[in-house]
PDB file of N, CA and C in Angstrom:
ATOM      1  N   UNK A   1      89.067  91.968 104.076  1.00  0.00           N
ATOM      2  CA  UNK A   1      90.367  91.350 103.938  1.00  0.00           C
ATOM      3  C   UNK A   1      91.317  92.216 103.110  1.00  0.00           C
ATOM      4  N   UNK A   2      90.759  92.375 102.021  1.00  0.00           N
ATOM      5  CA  UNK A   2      91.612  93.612 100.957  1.00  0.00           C
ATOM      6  C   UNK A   2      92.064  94.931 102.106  1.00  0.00           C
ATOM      7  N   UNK A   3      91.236  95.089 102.343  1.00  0.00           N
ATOM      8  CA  UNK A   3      91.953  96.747 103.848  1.00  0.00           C
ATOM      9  C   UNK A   3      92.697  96.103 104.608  1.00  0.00           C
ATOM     10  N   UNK A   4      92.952  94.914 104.932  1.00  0.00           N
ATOM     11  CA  UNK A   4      93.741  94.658 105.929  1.00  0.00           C
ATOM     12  C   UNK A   4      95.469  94.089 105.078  1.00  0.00           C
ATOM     13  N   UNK A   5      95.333  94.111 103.602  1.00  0.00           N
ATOM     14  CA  UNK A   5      96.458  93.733 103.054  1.00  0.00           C
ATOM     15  C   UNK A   5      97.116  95.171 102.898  1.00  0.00           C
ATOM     16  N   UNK A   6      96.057  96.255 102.290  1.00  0.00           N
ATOM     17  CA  UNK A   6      96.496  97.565 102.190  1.00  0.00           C
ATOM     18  C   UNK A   6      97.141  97.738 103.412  1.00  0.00           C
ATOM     19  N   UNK A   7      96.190  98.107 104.057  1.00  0.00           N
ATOM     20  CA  UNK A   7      97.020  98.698 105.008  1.00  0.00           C
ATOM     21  C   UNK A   7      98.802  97.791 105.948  1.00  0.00           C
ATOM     22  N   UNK A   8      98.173  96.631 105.995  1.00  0.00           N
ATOM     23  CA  UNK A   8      99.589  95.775 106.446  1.00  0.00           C
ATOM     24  C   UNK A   8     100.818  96.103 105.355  1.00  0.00           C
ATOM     25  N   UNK A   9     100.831  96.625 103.724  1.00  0.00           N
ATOM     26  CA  UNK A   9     101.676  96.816 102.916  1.00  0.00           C
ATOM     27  C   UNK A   9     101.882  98.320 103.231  1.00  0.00           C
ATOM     28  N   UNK A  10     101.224  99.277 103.724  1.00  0.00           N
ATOM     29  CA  UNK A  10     101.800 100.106 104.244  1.00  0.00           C
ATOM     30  C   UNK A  10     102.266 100.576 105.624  1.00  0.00           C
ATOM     31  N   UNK A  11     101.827  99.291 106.538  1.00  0.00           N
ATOM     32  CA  UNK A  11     102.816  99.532 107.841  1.00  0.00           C
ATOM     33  C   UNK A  11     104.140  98.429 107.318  1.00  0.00           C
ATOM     34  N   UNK A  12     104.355  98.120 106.309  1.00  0.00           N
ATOM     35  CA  UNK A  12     105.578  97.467 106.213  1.00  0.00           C
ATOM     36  C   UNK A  12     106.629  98.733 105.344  1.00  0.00           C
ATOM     37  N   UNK A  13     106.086  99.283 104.434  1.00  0.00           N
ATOM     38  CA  UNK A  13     106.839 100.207 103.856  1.00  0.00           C
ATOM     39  C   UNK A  13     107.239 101.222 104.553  1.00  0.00           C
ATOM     40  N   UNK A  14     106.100 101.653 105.596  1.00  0.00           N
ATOM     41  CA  UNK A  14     106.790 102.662 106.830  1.00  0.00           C
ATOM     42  C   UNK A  14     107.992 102.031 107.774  1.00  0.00           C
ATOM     43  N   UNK A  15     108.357 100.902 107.943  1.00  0.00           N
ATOM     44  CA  UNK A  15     108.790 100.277 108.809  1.00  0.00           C
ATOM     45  C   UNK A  15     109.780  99.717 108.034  1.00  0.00           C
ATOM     46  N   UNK A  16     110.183  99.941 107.031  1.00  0.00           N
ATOM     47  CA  UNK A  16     111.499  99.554 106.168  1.00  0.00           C
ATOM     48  C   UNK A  16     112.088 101.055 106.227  1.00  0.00           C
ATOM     49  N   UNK A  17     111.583 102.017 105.417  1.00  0.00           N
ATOM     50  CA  UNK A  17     111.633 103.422 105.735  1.00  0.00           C
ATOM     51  C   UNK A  17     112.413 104.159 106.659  1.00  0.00           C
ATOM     52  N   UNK A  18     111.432 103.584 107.765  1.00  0.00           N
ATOM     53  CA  UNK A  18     112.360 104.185 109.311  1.00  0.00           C
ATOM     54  C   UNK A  18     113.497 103.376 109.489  1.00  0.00           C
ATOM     55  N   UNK A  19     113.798 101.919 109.478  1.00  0.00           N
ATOM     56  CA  UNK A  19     114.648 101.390 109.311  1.00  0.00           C
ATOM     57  C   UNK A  19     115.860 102.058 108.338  1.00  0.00           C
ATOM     58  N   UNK A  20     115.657 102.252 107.665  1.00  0.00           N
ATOM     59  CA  UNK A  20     116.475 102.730 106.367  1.00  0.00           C
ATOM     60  C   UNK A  20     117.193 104.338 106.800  1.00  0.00           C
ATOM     61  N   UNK A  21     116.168 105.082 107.102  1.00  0.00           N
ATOM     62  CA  UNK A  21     116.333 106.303 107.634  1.00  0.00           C
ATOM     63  C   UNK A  21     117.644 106.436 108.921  1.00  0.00           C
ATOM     64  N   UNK A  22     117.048 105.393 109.971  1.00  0.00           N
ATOM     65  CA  UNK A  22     117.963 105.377 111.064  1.00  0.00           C
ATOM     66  C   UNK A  22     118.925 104.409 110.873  1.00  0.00           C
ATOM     67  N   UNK A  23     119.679 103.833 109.756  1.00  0.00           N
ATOM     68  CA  UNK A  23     120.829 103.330 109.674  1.00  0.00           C
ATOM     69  C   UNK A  23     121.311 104.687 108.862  1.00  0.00           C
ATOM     70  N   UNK A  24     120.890 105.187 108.076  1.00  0.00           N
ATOM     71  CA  UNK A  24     121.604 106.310 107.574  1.00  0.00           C
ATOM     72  C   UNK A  24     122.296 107.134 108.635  1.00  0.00           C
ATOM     73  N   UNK A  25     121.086 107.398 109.691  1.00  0.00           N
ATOM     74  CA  UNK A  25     121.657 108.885 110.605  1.00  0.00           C
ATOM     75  C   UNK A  25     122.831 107.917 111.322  1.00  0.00           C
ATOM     76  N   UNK A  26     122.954 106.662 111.287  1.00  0.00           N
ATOM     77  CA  UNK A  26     124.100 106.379 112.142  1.00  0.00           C
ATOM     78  C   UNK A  26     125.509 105.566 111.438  1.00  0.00           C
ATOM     79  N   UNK A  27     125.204 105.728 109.933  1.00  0.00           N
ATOM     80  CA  UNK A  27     126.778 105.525 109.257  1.00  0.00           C
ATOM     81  C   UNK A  27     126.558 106.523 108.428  1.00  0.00           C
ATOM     82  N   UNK A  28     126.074 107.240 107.746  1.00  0.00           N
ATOM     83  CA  UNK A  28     126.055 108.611 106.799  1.00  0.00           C
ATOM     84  C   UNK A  28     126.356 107.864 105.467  1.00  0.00           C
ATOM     85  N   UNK A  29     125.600 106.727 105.150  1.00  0.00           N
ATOM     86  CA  UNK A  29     126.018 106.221 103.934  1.00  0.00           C
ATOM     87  C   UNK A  29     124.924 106.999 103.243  1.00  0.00           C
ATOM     88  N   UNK A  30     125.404 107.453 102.070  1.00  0.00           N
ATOM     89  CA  UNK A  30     124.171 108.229 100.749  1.00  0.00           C
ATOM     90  C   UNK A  30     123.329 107.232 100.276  1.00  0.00           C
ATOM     91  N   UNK A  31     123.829 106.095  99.706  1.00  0.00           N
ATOM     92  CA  UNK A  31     122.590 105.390  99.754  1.00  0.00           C
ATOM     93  C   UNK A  31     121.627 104.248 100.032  1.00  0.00           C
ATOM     94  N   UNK A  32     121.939 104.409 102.050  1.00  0.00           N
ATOM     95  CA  UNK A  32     120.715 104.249 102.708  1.00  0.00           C
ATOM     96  C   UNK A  32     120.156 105.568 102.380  1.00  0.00           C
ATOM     97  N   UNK A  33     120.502 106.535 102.473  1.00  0.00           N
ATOM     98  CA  UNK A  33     119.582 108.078 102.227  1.00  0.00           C
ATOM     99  C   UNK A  33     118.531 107.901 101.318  1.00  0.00           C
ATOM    100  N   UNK A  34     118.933 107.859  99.929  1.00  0.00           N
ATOM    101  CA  UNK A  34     118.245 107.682  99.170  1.00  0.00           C
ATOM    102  C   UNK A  34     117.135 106.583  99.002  1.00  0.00           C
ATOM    103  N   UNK A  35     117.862 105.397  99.527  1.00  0.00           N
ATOM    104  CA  UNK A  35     116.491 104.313  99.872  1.00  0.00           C
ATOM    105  C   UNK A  35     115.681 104.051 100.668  1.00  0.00           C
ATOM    106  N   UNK A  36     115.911 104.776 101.705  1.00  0.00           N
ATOM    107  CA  UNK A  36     114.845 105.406 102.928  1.00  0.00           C
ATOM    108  C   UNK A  36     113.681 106.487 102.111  1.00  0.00           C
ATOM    109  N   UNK A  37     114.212 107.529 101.490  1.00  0.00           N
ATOM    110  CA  UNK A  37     113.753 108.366 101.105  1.00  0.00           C
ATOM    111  C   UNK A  37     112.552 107.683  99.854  1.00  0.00           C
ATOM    112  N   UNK A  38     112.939 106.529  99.027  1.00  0.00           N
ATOM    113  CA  UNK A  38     112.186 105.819  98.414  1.00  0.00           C
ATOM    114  C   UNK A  38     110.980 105.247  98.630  1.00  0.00           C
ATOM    115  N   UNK A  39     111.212 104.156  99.427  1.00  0.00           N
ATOM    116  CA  UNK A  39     110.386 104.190 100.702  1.00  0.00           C
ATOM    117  C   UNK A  39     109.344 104.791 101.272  1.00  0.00           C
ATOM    118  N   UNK A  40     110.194 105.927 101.899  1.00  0.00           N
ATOM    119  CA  UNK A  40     108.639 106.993 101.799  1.00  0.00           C
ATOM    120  C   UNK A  40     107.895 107.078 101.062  1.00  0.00           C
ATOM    121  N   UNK A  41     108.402 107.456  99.814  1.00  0.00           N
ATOM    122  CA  UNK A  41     107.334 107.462  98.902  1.00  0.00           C
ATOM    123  C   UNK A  41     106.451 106.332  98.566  1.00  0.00           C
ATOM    124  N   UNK A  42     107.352 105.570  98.806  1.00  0.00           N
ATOM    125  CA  UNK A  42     106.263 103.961  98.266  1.00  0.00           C
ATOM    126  C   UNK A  42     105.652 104.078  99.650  1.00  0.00           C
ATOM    127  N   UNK A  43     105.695 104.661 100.340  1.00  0.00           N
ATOM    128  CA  UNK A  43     104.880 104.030 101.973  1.00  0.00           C
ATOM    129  C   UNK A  43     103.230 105.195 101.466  1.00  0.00           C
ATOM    130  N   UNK A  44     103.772 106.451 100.908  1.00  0.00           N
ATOM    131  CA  UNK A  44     103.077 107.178 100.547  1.00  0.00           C
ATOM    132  C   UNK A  44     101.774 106.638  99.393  1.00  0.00           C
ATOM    133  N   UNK A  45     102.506 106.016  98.313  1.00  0.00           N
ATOM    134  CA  UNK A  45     101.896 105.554  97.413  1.00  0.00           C
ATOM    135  C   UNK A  45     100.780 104.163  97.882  1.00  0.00           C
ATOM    136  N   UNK A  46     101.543 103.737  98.998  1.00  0.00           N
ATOM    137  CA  UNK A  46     100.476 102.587  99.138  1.00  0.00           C
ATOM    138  C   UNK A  46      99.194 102.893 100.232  1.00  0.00           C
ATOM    139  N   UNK A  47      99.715 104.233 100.877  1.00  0.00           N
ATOM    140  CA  UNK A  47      98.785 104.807 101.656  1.00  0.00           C
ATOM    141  C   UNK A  47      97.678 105.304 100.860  1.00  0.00           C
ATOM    142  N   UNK A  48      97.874 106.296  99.664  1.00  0.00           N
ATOM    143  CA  UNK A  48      97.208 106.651  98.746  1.00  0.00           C
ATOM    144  C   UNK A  48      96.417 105.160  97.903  1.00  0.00           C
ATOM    145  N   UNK A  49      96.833 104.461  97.790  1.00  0.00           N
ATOM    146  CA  UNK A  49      96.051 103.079  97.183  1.00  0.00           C
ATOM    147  C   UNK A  49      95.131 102.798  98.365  1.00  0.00           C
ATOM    148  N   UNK A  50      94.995 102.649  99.484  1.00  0.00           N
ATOM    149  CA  UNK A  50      94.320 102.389 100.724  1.00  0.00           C
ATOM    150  C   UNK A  50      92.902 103.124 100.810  1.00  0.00           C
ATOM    151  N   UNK A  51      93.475 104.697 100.505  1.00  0.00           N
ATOM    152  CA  UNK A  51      92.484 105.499 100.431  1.00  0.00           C
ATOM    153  C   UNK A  51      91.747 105.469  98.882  1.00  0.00           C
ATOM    154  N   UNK A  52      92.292 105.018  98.290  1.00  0.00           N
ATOM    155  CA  UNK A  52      91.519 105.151  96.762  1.00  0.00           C
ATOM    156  C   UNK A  52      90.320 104.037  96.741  1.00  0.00           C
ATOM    157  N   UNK A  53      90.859 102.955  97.446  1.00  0.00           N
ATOM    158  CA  UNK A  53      90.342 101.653  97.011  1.00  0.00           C
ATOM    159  C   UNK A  53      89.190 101.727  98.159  1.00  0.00           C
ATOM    160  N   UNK A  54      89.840 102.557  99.260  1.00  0.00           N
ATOM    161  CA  UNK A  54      88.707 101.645 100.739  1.00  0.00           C
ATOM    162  C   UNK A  54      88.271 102.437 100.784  1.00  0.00           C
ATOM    163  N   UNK A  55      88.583 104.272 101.533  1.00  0.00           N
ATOM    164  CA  UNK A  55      87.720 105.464 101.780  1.00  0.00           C
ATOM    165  C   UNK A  55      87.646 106.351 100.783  1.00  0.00           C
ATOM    166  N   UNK A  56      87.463 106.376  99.737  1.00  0.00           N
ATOM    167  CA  UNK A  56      86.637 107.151  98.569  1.00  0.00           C
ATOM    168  C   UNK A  56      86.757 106.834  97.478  1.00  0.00           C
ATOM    169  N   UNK A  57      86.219 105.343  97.773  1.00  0.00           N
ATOM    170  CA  UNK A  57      86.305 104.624  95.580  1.00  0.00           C
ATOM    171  C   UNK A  57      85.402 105.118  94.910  1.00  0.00           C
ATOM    172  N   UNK A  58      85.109 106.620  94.885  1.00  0.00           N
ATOM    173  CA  UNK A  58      84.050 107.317  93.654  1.00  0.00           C
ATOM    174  C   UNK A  58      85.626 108.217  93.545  1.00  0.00           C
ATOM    175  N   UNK A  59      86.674 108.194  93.889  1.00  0.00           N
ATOM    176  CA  UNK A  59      87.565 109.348  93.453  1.00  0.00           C
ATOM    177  C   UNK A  59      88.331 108.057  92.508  1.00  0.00           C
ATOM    178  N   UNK A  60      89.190 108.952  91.696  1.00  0.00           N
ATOM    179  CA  UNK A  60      89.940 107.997  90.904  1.00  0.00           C
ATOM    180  C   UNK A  60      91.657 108.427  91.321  1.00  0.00           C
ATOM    181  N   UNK A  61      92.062 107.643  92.004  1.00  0.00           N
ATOM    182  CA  UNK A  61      93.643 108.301  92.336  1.00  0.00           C
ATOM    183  C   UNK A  61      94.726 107.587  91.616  1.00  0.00           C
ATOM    184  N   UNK A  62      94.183 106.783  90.599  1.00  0.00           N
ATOM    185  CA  UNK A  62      95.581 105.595  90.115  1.00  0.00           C
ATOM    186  C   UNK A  62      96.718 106.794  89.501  1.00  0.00           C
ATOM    187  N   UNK A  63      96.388 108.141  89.093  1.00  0.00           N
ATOM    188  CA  UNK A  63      97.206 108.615  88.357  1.00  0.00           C
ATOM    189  C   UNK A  63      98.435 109.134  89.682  1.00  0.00           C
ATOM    190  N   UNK A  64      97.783 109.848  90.419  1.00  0.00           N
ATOM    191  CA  UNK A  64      98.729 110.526  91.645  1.00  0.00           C
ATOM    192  C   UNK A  64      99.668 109.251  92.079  1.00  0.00           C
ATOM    193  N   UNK A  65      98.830 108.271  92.484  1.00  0.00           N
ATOM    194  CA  UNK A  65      99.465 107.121  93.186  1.00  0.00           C
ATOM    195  C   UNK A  65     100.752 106.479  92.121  1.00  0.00           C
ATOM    196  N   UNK A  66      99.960 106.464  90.918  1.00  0.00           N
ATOM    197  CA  UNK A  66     101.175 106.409  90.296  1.00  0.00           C
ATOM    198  C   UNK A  66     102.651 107.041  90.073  1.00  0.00           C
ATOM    199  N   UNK A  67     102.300 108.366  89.500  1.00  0.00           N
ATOM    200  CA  UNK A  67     102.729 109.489  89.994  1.00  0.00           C
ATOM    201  C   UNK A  67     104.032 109.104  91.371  1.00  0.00           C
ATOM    202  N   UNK A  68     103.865 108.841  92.417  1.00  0.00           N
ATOM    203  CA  UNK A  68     104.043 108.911  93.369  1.00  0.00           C
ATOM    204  C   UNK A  68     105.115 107.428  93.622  1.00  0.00           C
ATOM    205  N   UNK A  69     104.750 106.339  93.407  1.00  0.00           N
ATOM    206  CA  UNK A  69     105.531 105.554  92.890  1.00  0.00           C
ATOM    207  C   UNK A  69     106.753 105.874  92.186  1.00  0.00           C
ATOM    208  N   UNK A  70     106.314 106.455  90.912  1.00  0.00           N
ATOM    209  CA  UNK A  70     107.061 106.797  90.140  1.00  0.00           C
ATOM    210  C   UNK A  70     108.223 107.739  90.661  1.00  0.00           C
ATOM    211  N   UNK A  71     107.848 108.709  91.260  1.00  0.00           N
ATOM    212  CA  UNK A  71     108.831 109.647  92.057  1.00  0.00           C
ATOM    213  C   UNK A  71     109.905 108.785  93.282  1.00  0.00           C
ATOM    214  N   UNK A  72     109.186 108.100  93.690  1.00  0.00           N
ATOM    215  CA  UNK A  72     110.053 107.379  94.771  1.00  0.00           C
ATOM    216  C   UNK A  72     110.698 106.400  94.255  1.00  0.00           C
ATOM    217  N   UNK A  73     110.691 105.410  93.273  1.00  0.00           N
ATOM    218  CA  UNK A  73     111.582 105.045  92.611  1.00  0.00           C
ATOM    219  C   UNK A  73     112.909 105.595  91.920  1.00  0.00           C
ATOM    220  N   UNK A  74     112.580 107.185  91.388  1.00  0.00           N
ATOM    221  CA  UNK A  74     113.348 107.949  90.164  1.00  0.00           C
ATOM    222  C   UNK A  74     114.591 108.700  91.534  1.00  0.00           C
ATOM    223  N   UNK A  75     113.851 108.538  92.885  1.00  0.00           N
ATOM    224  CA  UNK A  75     114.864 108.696  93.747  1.00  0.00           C
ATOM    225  C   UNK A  75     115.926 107.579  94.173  1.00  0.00           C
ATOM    226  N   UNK A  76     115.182 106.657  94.102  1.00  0.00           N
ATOM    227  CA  UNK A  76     116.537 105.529  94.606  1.00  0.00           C
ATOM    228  C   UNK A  76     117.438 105.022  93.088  1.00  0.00           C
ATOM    229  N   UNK A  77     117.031 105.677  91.831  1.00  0.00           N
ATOM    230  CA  UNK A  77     117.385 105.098  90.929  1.00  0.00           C
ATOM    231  C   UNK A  77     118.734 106.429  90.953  1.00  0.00           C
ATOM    232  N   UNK A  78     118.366 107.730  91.375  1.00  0.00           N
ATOM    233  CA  UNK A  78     119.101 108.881  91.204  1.00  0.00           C
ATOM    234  C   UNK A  78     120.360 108.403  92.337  1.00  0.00           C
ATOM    235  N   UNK A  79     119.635 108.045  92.866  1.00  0.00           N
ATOM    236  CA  UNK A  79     121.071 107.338  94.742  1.00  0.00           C
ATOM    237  C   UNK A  79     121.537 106.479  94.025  1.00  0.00           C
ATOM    238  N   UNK A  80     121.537 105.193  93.140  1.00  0.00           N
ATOM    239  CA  UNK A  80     121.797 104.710  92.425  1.00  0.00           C
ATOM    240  C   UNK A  80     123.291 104.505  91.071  1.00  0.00           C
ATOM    241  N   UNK A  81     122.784 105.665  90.816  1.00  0.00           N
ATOM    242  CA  UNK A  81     123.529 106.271  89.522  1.00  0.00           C
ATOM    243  C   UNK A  81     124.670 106.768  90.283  1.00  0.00           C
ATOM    244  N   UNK A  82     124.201 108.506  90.884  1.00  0.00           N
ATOM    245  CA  UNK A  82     125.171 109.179  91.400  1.00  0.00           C
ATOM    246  C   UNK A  82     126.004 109.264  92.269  1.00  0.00           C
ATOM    247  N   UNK A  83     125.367 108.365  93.162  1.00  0.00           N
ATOM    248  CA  UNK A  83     126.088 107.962  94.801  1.00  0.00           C
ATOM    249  C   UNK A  83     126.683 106.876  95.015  1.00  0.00           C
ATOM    250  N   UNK A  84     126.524 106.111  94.031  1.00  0.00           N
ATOM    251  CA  UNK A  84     127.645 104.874  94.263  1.00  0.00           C
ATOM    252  C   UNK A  84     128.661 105.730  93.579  1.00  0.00           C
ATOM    253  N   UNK A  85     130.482 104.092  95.050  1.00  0.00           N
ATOM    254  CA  UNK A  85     131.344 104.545  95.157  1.00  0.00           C
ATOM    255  C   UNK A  85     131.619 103.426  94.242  1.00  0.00           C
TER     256      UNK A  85
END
């Protein structure tokens, strides 16, 4: 049951993502850019939790995954700041 939440939280973050992505390419707003680009990363980060938890729980990945979170947030926070009008 736990693999099937992982993974359903990362076909939802991919699928906000692309969403996000392809409203950008079709109004050029900066930040859908940046929150697409977020996204990824959180789609990344929860992919990396998937694999930590289900296919190789003798590795320890909370730091990367964190890590990784962390980066994709510090992007929509940067779209945030600088790109609002």
């Amino acid at each position: 049951m736990a693999s099937a939440v992982y993974f359903l939280g990362t076909v939802v973050t991919l699928l906000c993502a692309s969403l996000l992505l392809r409203a950008y390419l079709q109004t050029k707003t900066k930040l859908l850019l940046w929150s697409g680009l977020c996204f990824v990363g959180l789609t990344i980060a929860n992919a990396l939790l998937w694999v930590d938890l289900m296919l190789l729980p003798q590795l320890n990945l909370y730091t990367l995954r964190l890590a990784t979170a962390a980066g994709a947030m510090l992007l929509l926070l940067y779209g945030l700041i600088f790109e609002s009008e």
